[in-house]
PDB file of N, CA and C in Angstrom:
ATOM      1  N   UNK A   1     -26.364 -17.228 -20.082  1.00  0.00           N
ATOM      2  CA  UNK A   1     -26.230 -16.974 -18.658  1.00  0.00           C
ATOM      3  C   UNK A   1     -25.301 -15.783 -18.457  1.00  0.00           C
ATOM      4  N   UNK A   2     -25.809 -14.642 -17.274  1.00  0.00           N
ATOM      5  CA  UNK A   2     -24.777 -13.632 -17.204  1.00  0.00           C
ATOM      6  C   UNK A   2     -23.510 -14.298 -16.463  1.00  0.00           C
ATOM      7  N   UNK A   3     -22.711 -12.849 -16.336  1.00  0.00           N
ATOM      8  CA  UNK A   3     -21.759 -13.141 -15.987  1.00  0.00           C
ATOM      9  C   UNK A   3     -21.534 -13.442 -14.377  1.00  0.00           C
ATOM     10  N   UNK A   4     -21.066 -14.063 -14.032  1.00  0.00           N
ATOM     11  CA  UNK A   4     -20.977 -14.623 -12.035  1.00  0.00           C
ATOM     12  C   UNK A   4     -19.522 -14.048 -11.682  1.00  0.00           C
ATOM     13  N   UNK A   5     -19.673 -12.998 -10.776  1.00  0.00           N
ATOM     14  CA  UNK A   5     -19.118 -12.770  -9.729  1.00  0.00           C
ATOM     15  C   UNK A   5     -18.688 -13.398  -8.198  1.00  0.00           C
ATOM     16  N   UNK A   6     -17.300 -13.846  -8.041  1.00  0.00           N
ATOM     17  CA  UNK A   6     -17.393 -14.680  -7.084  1.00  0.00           C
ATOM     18  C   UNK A   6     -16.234 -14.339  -5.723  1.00  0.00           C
ATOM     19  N   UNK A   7     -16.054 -14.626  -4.885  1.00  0.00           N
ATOM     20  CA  UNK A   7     -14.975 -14.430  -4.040  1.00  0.00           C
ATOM     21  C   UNK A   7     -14.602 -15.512  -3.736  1.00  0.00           C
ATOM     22  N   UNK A   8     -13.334 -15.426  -3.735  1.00  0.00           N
ATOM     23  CA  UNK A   8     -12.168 -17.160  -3.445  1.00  0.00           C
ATOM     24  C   UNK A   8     -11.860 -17.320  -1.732  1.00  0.00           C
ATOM     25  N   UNK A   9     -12.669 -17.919  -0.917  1.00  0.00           N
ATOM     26  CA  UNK A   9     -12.509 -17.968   0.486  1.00  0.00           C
ATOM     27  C   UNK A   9     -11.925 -19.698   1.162  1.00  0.00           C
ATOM     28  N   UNK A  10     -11.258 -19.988   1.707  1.00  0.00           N
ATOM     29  CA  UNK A  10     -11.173 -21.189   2.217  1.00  0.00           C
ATOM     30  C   UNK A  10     -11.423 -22.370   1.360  1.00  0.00           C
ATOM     31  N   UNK A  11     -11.226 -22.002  -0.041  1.00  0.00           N
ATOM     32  CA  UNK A  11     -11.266 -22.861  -0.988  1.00  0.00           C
ATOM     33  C   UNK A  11     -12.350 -23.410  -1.499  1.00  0.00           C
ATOM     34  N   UNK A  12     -13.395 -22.105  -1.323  1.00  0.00           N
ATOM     35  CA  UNK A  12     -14.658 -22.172  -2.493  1.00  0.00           C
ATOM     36  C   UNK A  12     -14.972 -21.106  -2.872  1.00  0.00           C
ATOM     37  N   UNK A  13     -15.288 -21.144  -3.762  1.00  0.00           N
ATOM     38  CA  UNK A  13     -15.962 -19.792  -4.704  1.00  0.00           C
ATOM     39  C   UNK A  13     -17.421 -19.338  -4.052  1.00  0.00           C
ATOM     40  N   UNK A  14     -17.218 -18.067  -3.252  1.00  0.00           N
ATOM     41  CA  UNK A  14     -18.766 -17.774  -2.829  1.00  0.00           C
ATOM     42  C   UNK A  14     -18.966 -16.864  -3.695  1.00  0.00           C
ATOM     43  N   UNK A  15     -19.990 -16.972  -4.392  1.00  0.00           N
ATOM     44  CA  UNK A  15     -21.188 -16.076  -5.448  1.00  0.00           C
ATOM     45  C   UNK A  15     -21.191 -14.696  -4.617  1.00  0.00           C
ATOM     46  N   UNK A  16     -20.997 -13.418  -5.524  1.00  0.00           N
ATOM     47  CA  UNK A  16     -21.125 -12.067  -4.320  1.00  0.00           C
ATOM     48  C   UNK A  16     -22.681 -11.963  -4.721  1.00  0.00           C
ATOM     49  N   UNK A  17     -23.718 -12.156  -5.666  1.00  0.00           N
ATOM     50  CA  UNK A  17     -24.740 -12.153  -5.931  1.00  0.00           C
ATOM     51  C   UNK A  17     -25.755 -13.305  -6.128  1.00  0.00           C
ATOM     52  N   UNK A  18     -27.045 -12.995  -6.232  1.00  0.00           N
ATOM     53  CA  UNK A  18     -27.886 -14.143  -6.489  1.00  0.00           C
ATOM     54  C   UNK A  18     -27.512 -15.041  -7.846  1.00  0.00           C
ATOM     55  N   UNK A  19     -27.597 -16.481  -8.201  1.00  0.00           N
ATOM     56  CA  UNK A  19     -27.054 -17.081  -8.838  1.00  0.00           C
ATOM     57  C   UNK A  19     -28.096 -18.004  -8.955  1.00  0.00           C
ATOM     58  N   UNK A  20     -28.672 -17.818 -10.548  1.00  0.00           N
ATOM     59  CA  UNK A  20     -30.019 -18.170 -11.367  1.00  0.00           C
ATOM     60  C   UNK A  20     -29.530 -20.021 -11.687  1.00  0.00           C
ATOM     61  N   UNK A  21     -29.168 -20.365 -10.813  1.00  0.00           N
ATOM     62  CA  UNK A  21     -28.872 -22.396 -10.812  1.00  0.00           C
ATOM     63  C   UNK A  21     -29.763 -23.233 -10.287  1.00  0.00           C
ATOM     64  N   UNK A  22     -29.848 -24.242 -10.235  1.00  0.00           N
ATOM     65  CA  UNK A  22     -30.342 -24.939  -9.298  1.00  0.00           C
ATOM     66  C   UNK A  22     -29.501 -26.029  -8.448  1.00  0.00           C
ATOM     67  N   UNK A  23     -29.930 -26.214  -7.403  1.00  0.00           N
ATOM     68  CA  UNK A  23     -29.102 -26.533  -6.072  1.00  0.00           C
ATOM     69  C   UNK A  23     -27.766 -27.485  -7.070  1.00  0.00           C
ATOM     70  N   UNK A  24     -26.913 -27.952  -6.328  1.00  0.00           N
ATOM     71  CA  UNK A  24     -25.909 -29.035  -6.658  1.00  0.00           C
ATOM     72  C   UNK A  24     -25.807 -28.997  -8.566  1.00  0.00           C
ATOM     73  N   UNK A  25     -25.937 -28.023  -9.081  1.00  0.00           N
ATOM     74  CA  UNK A  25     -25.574 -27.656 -10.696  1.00  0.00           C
ATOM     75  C   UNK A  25     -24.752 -27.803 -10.789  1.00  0.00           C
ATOM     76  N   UNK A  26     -23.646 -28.638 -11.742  1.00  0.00           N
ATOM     77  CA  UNK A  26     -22.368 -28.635 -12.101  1.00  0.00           C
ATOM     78  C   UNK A  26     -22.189 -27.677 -12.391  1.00  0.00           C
ATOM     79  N   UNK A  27     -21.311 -26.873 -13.237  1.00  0.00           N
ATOM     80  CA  UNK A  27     -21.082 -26.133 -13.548  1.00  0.00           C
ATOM     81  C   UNK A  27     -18.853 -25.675 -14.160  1.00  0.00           C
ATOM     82  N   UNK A  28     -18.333 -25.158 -15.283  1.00  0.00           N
ATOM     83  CA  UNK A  28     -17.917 -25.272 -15.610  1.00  0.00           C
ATOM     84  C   UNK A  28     -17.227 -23.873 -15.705  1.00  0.00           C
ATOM     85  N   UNK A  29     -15.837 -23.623 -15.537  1.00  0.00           N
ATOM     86  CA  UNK A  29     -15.803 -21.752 -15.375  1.00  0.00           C
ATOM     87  C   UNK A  29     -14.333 -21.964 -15.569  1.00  0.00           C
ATOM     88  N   UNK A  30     -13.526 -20.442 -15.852  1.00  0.00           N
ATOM     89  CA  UNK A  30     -12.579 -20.123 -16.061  1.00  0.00           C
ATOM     90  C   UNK A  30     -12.002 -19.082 -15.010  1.00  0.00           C
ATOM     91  N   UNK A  31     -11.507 -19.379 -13.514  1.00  0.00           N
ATOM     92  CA  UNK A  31     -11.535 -18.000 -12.763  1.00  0.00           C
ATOM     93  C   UNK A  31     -10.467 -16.832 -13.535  1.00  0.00           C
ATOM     94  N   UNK A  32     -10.873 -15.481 -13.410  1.00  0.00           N
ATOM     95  CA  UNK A  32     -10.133 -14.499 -14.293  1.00  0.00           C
ATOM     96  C   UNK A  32     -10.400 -13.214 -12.809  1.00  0.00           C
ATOM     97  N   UNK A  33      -8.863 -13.087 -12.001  1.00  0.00           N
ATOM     98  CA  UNK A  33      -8.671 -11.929 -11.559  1.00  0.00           C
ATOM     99  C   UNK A  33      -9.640 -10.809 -11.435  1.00  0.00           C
ATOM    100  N   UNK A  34      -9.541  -9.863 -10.930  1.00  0.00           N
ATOM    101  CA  UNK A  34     -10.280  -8.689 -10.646  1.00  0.00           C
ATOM    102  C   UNK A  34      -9.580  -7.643  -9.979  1.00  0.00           C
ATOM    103  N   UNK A  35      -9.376  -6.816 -10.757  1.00  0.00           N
ATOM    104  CA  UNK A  35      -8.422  -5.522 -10.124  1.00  0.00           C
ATOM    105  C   UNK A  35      -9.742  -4.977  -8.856  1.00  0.00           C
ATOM    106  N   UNK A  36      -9.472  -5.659  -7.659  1.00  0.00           N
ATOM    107  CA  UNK A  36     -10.345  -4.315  -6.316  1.00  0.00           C
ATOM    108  C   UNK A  36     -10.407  -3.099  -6.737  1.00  0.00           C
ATOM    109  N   UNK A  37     -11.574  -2.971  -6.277  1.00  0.00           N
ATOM    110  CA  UNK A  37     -12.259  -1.410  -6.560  1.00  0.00           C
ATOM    111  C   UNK A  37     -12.082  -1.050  -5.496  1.00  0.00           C
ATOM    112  N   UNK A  38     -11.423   0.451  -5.292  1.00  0.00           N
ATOM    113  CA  UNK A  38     -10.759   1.382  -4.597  1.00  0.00           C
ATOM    114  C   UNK A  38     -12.195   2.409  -4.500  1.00  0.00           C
ATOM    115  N   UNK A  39     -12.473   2.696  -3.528  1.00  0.00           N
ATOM    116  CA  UNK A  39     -13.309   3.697  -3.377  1.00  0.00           C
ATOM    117  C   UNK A  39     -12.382   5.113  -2.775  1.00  0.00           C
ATOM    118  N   UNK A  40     -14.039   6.226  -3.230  1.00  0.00           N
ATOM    119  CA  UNK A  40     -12.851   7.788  -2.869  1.00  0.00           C
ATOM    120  C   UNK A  40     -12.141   7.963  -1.682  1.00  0.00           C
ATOM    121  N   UNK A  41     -12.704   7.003  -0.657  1.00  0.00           N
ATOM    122  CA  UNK A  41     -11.859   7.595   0.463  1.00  0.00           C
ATOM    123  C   UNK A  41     -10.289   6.896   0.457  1.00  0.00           C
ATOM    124  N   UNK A  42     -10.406   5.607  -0.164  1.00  0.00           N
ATOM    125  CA  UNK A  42      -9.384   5.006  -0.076  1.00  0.00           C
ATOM    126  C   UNK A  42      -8.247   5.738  -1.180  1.00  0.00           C
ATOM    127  N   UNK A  43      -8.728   5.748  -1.923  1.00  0.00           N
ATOM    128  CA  UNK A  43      -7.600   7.028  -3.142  1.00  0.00           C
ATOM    129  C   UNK A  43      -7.503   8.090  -2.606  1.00  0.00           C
ATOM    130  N   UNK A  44      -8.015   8.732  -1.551  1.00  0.00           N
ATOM    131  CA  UNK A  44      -7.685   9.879  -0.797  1.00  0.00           C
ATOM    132  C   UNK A  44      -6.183   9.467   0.036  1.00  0.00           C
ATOM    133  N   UNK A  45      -6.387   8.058   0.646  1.00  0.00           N
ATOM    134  CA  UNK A  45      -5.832   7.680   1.818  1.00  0.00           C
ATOM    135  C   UNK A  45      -4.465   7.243   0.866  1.00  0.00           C
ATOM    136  N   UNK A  46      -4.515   6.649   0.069  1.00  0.00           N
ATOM    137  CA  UNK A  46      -3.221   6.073  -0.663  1.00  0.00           C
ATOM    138  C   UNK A  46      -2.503   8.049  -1.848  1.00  0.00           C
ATOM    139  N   UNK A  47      -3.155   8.944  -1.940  1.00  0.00           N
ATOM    140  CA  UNK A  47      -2.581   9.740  -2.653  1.00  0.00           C
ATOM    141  C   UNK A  47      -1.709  10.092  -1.477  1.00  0.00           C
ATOM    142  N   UNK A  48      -2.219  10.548   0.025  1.00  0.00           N
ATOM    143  CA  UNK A  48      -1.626  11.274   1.105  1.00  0.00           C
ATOM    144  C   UNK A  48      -0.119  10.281   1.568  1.00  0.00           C
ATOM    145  N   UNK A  49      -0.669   8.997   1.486  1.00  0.00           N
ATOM    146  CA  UNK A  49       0.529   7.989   1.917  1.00  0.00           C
ATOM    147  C   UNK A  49       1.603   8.401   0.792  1.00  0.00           C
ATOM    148  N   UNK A  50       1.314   8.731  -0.492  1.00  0.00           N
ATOM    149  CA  UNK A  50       2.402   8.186  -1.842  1.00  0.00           C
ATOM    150  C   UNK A  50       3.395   9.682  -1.632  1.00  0.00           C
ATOM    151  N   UNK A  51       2.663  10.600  -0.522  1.00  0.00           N
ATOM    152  CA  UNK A  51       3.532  12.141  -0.631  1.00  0.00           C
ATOM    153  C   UNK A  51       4.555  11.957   0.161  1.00  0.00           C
ATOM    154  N   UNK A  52       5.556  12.622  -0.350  1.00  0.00           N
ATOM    155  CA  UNK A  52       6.690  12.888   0.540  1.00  0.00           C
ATOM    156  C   UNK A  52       6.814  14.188   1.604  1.00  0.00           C
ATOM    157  N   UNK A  53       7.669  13.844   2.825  1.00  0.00           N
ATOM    158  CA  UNK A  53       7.597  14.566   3.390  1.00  0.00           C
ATOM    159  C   UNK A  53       8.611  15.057   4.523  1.00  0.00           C
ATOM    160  N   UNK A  54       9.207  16.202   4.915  1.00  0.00           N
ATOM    161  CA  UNK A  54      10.274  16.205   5.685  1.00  0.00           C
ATOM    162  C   UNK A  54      10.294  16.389   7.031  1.00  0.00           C
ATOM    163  N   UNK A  55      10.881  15.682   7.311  1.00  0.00           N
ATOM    164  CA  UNK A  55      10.654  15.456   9.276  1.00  0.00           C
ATOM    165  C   UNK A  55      11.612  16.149  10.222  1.00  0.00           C
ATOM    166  N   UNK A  56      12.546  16.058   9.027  1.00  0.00           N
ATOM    167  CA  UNK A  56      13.755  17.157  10.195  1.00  0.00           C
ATOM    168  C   UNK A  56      14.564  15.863  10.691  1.00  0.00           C
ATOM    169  N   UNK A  57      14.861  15.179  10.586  1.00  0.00           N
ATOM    170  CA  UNK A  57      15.694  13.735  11.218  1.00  0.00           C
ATOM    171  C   UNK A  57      16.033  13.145  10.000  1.00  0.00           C
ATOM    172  N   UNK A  58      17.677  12.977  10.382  1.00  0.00           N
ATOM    173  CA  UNK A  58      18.154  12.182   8.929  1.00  0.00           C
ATOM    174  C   UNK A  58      17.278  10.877   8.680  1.00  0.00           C
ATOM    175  N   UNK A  59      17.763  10.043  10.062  1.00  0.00           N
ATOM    176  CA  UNK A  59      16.828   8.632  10.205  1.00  0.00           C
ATOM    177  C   UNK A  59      16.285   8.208  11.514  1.00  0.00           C
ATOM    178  N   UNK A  60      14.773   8.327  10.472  1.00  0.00           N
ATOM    179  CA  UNK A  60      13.523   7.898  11.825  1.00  0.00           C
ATOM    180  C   UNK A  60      13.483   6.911  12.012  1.00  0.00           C
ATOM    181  N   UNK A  61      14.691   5.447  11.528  1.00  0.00           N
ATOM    182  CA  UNK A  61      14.688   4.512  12.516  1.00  0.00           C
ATOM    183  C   UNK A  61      15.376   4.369  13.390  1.00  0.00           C
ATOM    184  N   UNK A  62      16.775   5.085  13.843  1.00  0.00           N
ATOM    185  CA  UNK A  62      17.710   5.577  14.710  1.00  0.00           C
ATOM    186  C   UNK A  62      16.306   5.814  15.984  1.00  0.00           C
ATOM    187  N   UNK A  63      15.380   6.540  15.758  1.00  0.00           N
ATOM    188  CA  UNK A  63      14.562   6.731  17.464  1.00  0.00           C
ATOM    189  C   UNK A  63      13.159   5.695  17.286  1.00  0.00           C
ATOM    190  N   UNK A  64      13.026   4.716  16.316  1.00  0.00           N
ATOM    191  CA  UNK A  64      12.196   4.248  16.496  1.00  0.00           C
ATOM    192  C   UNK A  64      11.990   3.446  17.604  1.00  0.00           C
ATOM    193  N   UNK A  65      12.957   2.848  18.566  1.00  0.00           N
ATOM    194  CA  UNK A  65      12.484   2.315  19.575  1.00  0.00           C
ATOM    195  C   UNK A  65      12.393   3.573  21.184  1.00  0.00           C
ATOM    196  N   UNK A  66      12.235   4.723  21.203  1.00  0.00           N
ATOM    197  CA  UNK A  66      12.779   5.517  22.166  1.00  0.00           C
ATOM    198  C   UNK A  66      10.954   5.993  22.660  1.00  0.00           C
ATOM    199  N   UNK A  67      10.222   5.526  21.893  1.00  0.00           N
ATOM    200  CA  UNK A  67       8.802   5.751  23.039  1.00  0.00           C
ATOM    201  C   UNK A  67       8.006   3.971  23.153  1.00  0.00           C
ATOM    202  N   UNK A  68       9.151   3.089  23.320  1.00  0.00           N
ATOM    203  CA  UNK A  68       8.326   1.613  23.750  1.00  0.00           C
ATOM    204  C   UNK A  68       8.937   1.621  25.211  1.00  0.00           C
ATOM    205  N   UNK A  69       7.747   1.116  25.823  1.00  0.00           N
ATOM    206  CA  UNK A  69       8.167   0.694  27.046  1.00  0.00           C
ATOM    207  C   UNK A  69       9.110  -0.028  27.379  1.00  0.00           C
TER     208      UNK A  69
END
């Protein structure tokens, strides 16, 4: 049997693909992690976050409350 891909939701394992069983199959497994797959836009979005950058203000939490209503 290949390998089953699953997602951990509300405390069941939903299958992300079709799953060659038949209905109510026992079944017996070891869950093992999965590093998320990052797509390009998102490694775009996390390289721009990881840069540093200068604002001209010692500290931007000193005015963080000065545009709330």
């Amino acid at each position: 049997m290949n390998t089953i891909q699953a997602v951990y939701e509300d405390g069941v394992f939903r299958p992300i693909g079709d799953v060659a069983l038949p209905d109510r199959a026992r079944v017996e497994f070891e869950p093992r992690l999965l590093e998320p797959q990052q797509t390009d836009a998102m490694r775009k979005v996390f390289e721009i976050l990881s840069e540093s950058f200068d604002s001209g203000q010692g500290d931007l939490a000193a005015r963080h409350n000065e545009h709330q209503p």
